[in-house]
Protein backbone atom coordinates (compact mmCIF):
# COMPACT_ATOMS: atom_id res chain seq x y z
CA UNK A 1 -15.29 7.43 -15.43
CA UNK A 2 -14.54 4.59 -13.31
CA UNK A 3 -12.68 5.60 -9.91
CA UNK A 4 -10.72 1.80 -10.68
CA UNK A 5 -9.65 3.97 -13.64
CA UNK A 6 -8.88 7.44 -12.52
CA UNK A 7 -6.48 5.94 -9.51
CA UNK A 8 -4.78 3.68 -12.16
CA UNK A 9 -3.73 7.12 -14.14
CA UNK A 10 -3.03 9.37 -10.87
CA UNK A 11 -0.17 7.37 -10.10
CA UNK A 12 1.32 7.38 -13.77
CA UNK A 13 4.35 8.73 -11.98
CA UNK A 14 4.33 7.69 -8.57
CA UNK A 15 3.70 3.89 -9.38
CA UNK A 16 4.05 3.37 -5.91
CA UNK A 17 0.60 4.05 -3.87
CA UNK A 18 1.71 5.39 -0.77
CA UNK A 19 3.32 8.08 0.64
CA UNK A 20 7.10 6.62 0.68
CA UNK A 21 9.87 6.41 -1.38
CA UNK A 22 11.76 3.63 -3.07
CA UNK A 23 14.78 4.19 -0.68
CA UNK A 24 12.62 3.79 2.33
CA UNK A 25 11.01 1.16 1.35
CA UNK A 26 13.96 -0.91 0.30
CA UNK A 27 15.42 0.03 3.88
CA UNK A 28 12.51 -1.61 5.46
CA UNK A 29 13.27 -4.53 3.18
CA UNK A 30 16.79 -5.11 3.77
CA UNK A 31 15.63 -5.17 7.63
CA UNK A 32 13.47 -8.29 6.75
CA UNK A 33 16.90 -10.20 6.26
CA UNK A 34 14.61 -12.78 4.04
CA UNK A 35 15.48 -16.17 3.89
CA UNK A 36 17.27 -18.13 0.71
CA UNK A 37 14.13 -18.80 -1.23
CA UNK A 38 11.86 -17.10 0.41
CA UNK A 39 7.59 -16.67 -0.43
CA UNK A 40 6.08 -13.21 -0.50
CA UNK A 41 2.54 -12.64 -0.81
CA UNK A 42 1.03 -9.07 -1.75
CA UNK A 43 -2.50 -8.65 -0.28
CA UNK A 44 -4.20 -5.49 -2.44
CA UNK A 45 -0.97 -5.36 -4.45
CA UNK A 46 -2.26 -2.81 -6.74
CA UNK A 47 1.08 -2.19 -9.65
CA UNK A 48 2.94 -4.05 -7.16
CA UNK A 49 5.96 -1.78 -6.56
CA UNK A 50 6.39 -3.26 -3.05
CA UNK A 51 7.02 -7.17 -3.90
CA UNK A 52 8.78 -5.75 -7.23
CA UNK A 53 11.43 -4.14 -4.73
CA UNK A 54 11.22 -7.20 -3.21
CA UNK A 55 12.33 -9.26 -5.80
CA UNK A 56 15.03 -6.95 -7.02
CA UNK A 57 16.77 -6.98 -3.71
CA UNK A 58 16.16 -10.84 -3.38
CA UNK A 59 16.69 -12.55 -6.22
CA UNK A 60 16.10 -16.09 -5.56
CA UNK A 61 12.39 -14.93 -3.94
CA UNK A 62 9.00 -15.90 -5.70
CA UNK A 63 5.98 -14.00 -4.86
CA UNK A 64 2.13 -13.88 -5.33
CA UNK A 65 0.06 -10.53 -6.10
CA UNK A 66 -3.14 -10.55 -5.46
CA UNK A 67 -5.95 -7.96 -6.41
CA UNK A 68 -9.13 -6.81 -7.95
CA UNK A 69 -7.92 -4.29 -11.01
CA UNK A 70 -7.47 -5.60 -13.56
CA UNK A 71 -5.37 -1.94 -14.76
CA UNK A 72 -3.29 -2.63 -11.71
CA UNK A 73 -2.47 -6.11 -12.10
CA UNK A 74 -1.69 -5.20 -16.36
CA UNK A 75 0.83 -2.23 -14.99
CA UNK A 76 2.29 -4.88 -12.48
CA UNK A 77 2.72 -7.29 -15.16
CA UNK A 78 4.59 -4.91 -17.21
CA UNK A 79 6.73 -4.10 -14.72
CA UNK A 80 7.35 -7.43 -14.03
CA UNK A 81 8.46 -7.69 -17.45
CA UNK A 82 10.74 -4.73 -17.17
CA UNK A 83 12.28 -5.51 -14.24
CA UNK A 84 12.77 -9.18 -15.65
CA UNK A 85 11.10 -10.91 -12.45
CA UNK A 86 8.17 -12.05 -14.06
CA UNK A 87 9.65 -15.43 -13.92
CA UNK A 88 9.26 -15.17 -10.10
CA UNK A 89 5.40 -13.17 -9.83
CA UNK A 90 2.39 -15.12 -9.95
CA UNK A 91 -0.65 -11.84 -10.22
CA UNK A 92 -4.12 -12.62 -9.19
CA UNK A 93 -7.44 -10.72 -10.14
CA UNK A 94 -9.35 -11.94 -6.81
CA UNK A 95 -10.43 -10.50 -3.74
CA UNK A 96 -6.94 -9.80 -1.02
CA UNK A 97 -9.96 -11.01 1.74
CA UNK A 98 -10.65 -14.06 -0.36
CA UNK A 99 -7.44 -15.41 -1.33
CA UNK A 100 -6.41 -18.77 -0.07
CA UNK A 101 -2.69 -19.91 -1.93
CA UNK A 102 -1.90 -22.95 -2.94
CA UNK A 103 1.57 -24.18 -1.84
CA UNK A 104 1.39 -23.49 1.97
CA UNK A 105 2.63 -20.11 4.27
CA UNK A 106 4.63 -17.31 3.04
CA UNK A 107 7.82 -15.89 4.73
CA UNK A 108 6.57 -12.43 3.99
CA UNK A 109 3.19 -10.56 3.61
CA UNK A 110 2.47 -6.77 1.94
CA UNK A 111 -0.91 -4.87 2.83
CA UNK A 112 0.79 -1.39 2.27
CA UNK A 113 -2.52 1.48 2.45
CA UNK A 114 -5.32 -1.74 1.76
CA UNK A 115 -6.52 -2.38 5.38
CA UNK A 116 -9.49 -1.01 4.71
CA UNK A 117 -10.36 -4.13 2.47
CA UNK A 118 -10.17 -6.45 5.70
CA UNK A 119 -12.49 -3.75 8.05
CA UNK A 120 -9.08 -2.00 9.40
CA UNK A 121 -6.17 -2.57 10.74
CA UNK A 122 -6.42 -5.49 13.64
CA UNK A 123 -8.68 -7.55 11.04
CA UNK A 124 -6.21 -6.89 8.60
CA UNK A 125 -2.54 -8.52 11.14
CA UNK A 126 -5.39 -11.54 11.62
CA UNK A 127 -6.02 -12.24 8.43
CA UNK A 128 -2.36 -12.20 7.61
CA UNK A 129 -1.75 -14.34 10.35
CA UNK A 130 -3.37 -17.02 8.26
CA UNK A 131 -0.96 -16.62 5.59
CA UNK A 132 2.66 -16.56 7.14
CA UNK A 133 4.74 -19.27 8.42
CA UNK A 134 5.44 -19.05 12.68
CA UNK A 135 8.03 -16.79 13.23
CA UNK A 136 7.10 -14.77 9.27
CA UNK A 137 7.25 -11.03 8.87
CA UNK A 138 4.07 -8.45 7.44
CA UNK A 139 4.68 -5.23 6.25
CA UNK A 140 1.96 -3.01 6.81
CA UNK A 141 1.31 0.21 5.49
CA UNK A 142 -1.62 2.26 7.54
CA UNK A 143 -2.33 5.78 8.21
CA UNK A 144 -2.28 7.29 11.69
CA UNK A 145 -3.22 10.94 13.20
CA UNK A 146 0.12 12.81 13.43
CA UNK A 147 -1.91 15.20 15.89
CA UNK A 148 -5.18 15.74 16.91
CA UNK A 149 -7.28 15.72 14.02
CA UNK A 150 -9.33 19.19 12.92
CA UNK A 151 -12.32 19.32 12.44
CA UNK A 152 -11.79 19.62 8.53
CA UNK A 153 -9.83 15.96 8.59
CA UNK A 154 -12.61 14.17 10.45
CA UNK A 155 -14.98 15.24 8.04
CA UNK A 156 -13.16 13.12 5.99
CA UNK A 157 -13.22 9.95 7.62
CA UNK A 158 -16.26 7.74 8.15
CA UNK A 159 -15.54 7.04 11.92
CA UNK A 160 -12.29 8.66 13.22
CA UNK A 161 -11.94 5.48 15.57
CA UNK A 162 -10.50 4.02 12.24
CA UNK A 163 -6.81 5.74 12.95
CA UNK A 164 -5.32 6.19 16.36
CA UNK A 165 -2.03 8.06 17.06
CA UNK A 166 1.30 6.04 16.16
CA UNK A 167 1.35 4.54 19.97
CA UNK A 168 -2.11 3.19 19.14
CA UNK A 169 -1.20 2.46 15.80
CA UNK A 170 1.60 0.18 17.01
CA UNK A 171 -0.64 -1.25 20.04
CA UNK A 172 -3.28 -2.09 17.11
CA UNK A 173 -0.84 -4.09 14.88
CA UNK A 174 0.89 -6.29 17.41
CA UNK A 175 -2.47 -6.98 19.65
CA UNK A 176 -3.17 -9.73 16.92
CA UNK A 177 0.08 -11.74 17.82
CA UNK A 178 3.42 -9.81 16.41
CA UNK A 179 5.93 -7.38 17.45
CA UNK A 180 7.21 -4.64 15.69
CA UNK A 181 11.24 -5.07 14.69
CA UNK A 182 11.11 -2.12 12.36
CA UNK A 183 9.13 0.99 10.71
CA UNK A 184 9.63 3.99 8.92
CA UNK A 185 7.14 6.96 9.28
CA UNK A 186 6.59 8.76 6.22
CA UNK A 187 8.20 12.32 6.03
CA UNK A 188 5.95 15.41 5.29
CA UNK A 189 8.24 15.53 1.96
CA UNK A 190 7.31 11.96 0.86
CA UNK A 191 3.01 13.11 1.66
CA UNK A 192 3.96 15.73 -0.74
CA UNK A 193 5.63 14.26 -3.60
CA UNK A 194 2.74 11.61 -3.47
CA UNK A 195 -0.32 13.80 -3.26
CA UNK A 196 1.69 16.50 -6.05
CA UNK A 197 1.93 13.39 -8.02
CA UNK A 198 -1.43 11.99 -7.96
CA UNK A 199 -3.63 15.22 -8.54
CA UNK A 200 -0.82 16.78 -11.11
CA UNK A 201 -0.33 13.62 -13.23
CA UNK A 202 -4.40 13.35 -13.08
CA UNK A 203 -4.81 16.89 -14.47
CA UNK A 204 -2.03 16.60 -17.04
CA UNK A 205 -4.22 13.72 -18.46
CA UNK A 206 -7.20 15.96 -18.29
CA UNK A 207 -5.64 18.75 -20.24
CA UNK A 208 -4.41 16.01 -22.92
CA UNK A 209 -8.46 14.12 -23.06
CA UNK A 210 -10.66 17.17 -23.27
CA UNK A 211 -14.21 15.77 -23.13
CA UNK A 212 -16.31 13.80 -20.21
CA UNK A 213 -13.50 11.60 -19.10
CA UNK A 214 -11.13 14.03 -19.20
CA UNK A 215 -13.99 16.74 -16.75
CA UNK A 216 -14.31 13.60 -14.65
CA UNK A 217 -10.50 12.95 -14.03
CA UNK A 218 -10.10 17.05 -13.42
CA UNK A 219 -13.02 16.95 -10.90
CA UNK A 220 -11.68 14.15 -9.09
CA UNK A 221 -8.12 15.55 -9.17
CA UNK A 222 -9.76 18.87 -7.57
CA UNK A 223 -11.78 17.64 -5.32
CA UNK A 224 -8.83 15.32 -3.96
CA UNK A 225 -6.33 18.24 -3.88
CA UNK A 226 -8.93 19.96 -1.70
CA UNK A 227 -9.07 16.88 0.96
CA UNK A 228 -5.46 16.98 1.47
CA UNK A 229 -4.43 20.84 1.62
CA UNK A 230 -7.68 21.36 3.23
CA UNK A 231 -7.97 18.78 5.51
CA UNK A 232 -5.36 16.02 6.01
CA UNK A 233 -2.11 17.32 5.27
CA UNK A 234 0.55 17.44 8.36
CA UNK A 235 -2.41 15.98 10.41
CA UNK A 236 -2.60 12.29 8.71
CA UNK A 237 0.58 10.49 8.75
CA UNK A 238 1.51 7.14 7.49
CA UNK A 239 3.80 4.56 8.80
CA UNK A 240 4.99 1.43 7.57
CA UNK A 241 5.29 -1.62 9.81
CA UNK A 242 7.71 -4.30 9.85
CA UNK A 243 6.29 -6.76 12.26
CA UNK A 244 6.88 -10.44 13.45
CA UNK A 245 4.63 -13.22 13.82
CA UNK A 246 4.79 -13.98 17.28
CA UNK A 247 2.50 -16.54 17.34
């Protein structure tokens, strides 16, 4: 079963893939204070729920989604559709590391929990650098250690050099030419409802498709509630950054 696949149905009902909730994440949006007509650009958009908030709480905003599912773009289009702003969403199946545009810098730029397409996190504030206007805003979604990892979490990871605490988190994201005007941190609550979401929804489906699919989704579902009891939870945290271009 494709792992493009089994993410699409783990987050059935938590269509938004992080660890934070719509009221959090509409906070950190009404702190952007975007301008009249103003461009967003989603880099690893996945369903989109990020720019979709967007565009609810802006309504004369246009925005670009761009990423490589083609199950994530169809659920973003759909919810385009039901959230009537698919006048105002242009979705692309490409590459977030690829992407160029078309009709010059955006005022604001999503890569909420996809630095890891860009090599991490500084490679990631560079490469939306390219993309915003001087003066533009990023929101950035990225994982941090809440405390020193154990021994269980960094088996996890491929090099544990690839988070740093939320000082080093912070350092990280403006060392590429921003400064940080807001954030939220993700509450051990929010980890929860996300990661009881993702596996639960995934073995509901399982129950409902016996056969080889339905064995691959439960294994995965398993074998990812393991990571996070066993390993990461209350020692990976997440925080969401609301950063400046400076330059």
């Amino acid at each position: 079963m494709e792992r493009d696949l089994i993410s699409h149905i783990a987050h059935d009902d938590h269509p938004i893939a992080s660890p934070i909730s719509e009221a959090h994440i509409d906070r950190l949006l009404t702190r952007a204070r975007l301008p009249k007509g103003a461009r967003i650009l989603d880099l690893g958009c996945g369903g989109a729920q990020w720019t979709l908030r967007a565009l609810a709480l802006y309504p004369d905003a246009t925005a670009d989604g761009v990423d490589i599912s083609a199950h994530a773009l169809a659920s973003a289009a759909e919810a385009a559709e039901e959230g009537r702003v698919a006048d105002r969403i242009r979705l692309h199946q490409a590459s977030a590391t690829e992407f160029t545009g078309d009709d010059g810098p955006y005022d604001l730029v999503f890569c909420a929990g996809a630095t890891h397409a860009f090599g991490g996190l500084v490679p990631t504030m560079e490469a939306i650098a390219r993309h915003l206007r001087p003066g533009g805003l990023a929101l950035v979604g990225e994982g941090f250690w809440e405390r020193t990892p154990t021994p269980e979490a960094l088996a996890l990871v491929d090099d544990p050099d690839d988070y740093a605490d939320l000082a080093g988190t912070v350092a990280r994201a403006e060392s590429a030419g921003y400064v940080t005007v807001y954030a939220h941190t993700s509450e051990l609550g929010e980890w929860d409802d996300y990661e009881w979401s993702w596996t639960g929804t995934l073995l509901r489906w399982a129950e409902e498709n016996p056969g080889p699919d339905g064995t691959a989704a439960r294994e995965a579902a398993l074998d990812h509630r393991d990571m996070w009891l066993k390993g990461y939870r209350g020692v990976l945290g997440f925080v969401s950054l609301l950063l400046r271009r400076t330059r």
